[in-house]
PDB file of N, CA and C in Angstrom:
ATOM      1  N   UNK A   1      80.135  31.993  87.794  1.00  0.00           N
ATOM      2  CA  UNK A   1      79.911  32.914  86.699  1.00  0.00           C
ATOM      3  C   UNK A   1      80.195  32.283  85.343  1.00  0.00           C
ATOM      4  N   UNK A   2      81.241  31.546  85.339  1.00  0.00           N
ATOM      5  CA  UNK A   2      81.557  30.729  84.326  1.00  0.00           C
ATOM      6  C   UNK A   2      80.538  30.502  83.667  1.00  0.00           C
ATOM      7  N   UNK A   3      79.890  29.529  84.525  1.00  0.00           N
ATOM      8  CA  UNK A   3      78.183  28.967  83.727  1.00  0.00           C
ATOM      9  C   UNK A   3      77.090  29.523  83.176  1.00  0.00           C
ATOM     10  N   UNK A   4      77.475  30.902  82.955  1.00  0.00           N
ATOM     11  CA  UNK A   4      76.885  31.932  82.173  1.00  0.00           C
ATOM     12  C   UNK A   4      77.089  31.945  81.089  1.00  0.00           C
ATOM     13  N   UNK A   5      78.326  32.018  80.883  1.00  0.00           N
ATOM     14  CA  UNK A   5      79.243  31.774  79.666  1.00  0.00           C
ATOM     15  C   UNK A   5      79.254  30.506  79.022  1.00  0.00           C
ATOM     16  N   UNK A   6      79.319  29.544  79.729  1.00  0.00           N
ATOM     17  CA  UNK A   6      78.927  28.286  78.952  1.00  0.00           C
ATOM     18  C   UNK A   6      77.576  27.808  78.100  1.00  0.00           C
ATOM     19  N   UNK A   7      76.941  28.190  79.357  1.00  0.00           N
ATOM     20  CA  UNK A   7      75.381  28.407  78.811  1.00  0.00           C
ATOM     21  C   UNK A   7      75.003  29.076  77.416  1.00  0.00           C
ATOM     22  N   UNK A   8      75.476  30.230  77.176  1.00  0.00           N
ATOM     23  CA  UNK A   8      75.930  30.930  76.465  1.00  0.00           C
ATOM     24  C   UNK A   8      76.002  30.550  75.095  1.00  0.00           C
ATOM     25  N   UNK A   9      77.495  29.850  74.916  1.00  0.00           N
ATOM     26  CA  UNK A   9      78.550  29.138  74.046  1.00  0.00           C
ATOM     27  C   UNK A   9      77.318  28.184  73.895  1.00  0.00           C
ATOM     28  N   UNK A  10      76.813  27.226  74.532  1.00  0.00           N
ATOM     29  CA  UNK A  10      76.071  26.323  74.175  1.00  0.00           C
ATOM     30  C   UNK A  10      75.061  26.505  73.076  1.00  0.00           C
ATOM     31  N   UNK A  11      74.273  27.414  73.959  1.00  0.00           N
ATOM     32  CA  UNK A  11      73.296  27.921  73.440  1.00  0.00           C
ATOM     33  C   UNK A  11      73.207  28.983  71.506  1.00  0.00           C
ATOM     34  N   UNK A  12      74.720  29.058  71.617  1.00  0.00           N
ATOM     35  CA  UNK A  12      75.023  29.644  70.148  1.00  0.00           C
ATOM     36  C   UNK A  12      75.591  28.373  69.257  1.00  0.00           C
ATOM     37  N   UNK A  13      76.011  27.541  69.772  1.00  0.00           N
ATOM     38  CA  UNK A  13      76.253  26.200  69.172  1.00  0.00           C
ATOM     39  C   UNK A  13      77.984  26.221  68.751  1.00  0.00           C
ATOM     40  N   UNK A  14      78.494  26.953  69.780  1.00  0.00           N
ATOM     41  CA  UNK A  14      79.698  27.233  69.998  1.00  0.00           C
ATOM     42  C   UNK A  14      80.728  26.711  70.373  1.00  0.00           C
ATOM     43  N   UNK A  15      79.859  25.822  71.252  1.00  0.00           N
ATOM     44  CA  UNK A  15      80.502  24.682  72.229  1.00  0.00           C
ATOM     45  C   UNK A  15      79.635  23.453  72.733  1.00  0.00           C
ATOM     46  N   UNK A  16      79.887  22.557  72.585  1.00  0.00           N
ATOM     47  CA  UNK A  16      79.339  21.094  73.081  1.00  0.00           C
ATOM     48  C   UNK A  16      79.515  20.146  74.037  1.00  0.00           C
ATOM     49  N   UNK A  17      80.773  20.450  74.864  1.00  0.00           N
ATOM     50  CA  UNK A  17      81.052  19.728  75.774  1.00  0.00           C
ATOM     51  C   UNK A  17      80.312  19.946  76.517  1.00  0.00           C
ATOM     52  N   UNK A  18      80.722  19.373  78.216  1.00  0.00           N
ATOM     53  CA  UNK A  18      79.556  19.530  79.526  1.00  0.00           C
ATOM     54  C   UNK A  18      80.186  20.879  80.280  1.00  0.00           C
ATOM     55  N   UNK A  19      79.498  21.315  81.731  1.00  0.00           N
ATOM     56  CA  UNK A  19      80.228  22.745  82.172  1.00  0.00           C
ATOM     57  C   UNK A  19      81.409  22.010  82.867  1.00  0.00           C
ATOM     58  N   UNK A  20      81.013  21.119  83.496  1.00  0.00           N
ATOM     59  CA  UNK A  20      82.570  19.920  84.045  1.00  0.00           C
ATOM     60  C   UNK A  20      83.582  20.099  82.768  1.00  0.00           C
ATOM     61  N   UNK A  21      83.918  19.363  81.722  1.00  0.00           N
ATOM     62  CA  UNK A  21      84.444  19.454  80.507  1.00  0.00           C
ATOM     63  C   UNK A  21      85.309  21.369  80.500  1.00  0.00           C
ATOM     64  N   UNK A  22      84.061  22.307  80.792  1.00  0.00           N
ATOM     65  CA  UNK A  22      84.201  23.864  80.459  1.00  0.00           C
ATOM     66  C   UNK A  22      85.275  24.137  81.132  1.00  0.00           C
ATOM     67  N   UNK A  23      84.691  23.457  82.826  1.00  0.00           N
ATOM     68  CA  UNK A  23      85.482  24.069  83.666  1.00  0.00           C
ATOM     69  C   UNK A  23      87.164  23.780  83.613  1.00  0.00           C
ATOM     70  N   UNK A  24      87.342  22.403  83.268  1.00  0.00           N
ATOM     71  CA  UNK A  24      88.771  22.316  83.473  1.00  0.00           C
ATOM     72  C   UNK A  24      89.422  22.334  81.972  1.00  0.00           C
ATOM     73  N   UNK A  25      88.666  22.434  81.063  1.00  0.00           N
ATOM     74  CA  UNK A  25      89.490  23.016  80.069  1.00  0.00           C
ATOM     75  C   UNK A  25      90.063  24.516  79.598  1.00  0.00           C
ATOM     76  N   UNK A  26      88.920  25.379  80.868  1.00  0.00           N
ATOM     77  CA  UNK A  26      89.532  26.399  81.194  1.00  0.00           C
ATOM     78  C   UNK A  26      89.829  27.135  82.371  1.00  0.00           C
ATOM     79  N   UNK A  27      90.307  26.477  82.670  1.00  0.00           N
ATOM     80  CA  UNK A  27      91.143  26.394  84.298  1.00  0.00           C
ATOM     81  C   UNK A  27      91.875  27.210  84.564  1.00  0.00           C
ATOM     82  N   UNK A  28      92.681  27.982  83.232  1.00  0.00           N
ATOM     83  CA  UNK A  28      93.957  28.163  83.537  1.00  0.00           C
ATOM     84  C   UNK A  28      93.679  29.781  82.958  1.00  0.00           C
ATOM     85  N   UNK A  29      94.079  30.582  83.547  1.00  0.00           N
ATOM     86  CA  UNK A  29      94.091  32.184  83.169  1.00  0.00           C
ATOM     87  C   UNK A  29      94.632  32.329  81.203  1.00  0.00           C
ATOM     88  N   UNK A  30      95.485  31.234  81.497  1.00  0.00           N
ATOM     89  CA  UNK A  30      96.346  31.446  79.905  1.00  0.00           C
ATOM     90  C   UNK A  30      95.256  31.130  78.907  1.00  0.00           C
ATOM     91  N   UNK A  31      94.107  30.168  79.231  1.00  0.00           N
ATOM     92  CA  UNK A  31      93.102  29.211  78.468  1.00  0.00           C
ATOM     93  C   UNK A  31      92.069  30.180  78.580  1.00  0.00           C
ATOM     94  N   UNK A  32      91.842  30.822  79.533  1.00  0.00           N
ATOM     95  CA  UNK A  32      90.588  31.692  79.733  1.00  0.00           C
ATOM     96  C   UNK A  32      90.960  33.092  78.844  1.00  0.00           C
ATOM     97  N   UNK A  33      91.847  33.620  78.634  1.00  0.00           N
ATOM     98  CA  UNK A  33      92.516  34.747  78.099  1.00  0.00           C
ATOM     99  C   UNK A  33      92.469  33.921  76.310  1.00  0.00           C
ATOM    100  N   UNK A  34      92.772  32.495  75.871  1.00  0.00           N
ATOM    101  CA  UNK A  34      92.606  32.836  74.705  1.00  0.00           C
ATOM    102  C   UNK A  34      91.528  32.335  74.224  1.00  0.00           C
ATOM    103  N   UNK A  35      90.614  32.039  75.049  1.00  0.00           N
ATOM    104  CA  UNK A  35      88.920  31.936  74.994  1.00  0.00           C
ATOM    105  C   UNK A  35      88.078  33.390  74.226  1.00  0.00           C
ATOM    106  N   UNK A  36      89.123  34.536  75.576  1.00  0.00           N
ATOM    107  CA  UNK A  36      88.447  36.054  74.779  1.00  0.00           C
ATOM    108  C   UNK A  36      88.759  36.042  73.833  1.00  0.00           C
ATOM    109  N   UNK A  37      90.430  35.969  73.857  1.00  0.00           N
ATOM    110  CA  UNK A  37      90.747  36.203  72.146  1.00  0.00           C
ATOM    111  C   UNK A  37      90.271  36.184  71.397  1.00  0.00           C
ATOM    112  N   UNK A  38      89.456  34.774  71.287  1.00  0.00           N
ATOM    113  CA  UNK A  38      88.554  34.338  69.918  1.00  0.00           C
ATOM    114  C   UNK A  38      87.492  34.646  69.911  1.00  0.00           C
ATOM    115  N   UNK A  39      86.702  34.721  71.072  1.00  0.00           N
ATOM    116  CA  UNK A  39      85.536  35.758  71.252  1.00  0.00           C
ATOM    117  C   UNK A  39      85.531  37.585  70.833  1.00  0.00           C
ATOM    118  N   UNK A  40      86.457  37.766  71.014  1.00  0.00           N
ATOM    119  CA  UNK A  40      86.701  39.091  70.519  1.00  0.00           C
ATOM    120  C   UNK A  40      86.897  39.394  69.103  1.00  0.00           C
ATOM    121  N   UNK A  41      87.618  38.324  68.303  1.00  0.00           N
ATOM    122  CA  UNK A  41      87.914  38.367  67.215  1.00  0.00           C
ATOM    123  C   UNK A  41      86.689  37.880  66.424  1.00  0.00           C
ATOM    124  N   UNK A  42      85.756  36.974  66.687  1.00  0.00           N
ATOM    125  CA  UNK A  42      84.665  36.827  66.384  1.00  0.00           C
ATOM    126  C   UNK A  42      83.616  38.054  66.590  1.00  0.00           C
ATOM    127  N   UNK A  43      83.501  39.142  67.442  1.00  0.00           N
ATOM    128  CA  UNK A  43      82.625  39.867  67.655  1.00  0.00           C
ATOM    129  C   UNK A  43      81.458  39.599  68.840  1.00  0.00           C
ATOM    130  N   UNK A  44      82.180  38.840  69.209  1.00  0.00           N
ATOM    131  CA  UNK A  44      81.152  38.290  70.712  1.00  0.00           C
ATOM    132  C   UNK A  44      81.459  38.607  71.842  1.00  0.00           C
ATOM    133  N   UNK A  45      82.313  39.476  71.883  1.00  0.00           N
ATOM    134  CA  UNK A  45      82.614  39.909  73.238  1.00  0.00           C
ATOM    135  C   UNK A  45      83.362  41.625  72.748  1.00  0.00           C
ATOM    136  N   UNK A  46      83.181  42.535  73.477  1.00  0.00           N
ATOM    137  CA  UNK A  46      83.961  43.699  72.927  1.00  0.00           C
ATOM    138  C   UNK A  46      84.479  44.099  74.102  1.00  0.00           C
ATOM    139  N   UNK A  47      84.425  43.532  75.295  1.00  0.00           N
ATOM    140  CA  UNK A  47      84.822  44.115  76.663  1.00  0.00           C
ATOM    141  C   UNK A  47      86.141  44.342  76.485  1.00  0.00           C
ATOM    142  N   UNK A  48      87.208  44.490  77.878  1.00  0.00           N
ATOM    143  CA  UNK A  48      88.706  44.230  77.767  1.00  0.00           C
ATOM    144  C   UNK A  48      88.732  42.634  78.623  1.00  0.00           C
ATOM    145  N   UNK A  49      90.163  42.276  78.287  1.00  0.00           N
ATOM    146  CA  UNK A  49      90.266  40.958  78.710  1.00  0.00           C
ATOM    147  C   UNK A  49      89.877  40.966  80.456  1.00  0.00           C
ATOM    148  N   UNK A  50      90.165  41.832  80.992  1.00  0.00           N
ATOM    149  CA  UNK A  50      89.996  42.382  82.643  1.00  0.00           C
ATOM    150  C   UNK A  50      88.849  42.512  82.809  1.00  0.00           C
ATOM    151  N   UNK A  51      87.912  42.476  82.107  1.00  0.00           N
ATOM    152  CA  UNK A  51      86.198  42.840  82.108  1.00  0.00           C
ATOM    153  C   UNK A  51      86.266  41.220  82.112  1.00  0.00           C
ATOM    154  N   UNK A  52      86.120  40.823  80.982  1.00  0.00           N
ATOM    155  CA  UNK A  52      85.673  39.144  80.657  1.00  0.00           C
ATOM    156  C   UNK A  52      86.567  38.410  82.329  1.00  0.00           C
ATOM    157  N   UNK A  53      87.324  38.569  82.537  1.00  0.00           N
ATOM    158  CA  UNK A  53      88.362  37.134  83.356  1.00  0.00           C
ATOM    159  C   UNK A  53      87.388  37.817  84.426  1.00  0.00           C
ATOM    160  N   UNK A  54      87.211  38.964  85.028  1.00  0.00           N
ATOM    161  CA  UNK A  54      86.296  39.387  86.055  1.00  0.00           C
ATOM    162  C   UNK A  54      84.639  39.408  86.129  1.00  0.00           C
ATOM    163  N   UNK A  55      84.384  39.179  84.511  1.00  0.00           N
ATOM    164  CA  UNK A  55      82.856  38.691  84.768  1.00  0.00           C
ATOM    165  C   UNK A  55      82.621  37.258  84.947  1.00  0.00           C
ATOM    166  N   UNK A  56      83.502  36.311  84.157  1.00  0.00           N
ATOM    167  CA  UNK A  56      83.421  35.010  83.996  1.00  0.00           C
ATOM    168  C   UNK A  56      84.229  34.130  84.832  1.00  0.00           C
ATOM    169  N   UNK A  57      85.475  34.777  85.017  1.00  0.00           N
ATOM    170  CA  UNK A  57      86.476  33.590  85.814  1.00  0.00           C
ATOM    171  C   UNK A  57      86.970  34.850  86.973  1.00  0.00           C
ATOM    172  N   UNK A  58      86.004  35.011  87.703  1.00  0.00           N
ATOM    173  CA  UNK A  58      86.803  35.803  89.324  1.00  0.00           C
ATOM    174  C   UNK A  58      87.460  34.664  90.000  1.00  0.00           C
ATOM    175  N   UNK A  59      88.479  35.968  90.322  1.00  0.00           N
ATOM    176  CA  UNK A  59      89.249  35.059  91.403  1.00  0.00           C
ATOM    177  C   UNK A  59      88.857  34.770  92.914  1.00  0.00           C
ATOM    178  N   UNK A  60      88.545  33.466  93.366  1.00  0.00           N
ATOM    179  CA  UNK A  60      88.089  33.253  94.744  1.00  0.00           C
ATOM    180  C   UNK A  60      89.112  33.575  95.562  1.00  0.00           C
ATOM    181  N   UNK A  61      88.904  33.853  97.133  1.00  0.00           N
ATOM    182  CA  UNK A  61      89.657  34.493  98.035  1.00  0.00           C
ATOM    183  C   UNK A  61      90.847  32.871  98.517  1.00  0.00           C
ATOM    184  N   UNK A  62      90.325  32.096  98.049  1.00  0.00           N
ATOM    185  CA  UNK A  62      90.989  30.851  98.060  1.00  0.00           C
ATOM    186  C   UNK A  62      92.525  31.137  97.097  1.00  0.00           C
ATOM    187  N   UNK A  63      92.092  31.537  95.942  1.00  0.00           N
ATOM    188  CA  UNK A  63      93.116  31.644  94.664  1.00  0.00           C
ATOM    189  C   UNK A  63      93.850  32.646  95.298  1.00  0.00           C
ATOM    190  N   UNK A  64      93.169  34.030  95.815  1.00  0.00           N
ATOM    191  CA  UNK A  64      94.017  34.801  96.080  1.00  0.00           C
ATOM    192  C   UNK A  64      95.061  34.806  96.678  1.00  0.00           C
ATOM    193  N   UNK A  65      94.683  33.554  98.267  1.00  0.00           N
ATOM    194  CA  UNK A  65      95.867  33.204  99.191  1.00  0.00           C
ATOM    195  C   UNK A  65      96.536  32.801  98.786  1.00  0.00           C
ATOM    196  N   UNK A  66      95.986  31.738  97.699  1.00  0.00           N
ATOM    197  CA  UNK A  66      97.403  30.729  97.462  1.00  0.00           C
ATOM    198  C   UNK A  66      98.301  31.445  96.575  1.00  0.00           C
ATOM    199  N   UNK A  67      97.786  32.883  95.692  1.00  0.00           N
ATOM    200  CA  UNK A  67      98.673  33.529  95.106  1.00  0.00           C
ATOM    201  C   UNK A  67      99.829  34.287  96.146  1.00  0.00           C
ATOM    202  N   UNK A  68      99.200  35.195  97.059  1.00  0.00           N
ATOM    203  CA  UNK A  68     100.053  35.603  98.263  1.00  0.00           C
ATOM    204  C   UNK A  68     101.168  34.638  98.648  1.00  0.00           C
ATOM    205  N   UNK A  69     100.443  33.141  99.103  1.00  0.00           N
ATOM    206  CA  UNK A  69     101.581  32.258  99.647  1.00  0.00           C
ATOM    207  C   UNK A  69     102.556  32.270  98.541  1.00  0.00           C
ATOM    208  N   UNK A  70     102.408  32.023  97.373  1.00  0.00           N
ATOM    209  CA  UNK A  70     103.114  31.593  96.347  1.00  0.00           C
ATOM    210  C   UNK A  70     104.400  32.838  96.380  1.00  0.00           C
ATOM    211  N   UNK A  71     103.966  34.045  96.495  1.00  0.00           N
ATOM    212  CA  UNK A  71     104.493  35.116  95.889  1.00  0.00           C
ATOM    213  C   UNK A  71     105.584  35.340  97.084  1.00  0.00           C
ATOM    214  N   UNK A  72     105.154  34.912  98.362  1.00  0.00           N
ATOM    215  CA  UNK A  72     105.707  35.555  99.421  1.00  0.00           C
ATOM    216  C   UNK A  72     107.270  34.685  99.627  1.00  0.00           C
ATOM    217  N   UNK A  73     108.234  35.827  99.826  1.00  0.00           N
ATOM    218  CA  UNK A  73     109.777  35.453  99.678  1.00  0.00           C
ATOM    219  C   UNK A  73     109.701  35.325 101.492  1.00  0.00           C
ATOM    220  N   UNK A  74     110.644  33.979 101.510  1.00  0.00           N
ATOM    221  CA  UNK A  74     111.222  33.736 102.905  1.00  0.00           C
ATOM    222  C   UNK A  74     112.751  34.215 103.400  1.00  0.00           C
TER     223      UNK A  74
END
């Protein structure tokens, strides 16, 4: 979904790097959250941050486990 968004950014002349480049510079929920920020504050996005991280950066059932494992007390 990401690559929607990049495409996107590109295509407004927003952003220049590659979607490789996209992807791991926003890797991180904290990076993807102040991506909206500035999209929002610009007027390019009016969703909530829970709309955007769920249209653009879903979480795979992969992420999910490893969140479970992470979370789970022994």
């Amino acid at each position: 979904m990401s690559e929607k968004l990049h495409n996107a950014l590109l295509e407004n002349e927003l952003y220049t790097k590659s979607y490789d480049d996209f992807k791991s510079q926003f890797s991180t929920v904290e990076k993807q959250t102040l991506l909206y920020e500035n999209l929002k504050q610009e007027g390019l996005y009016t969703k909530s941050t829970g709309d955007f991280l769920d249209q653009f950066f879903p979480i795979t059932e992969e992420q999910q486990e490893t969140e479970i494992k992470e979370n789970v007390v022994e």
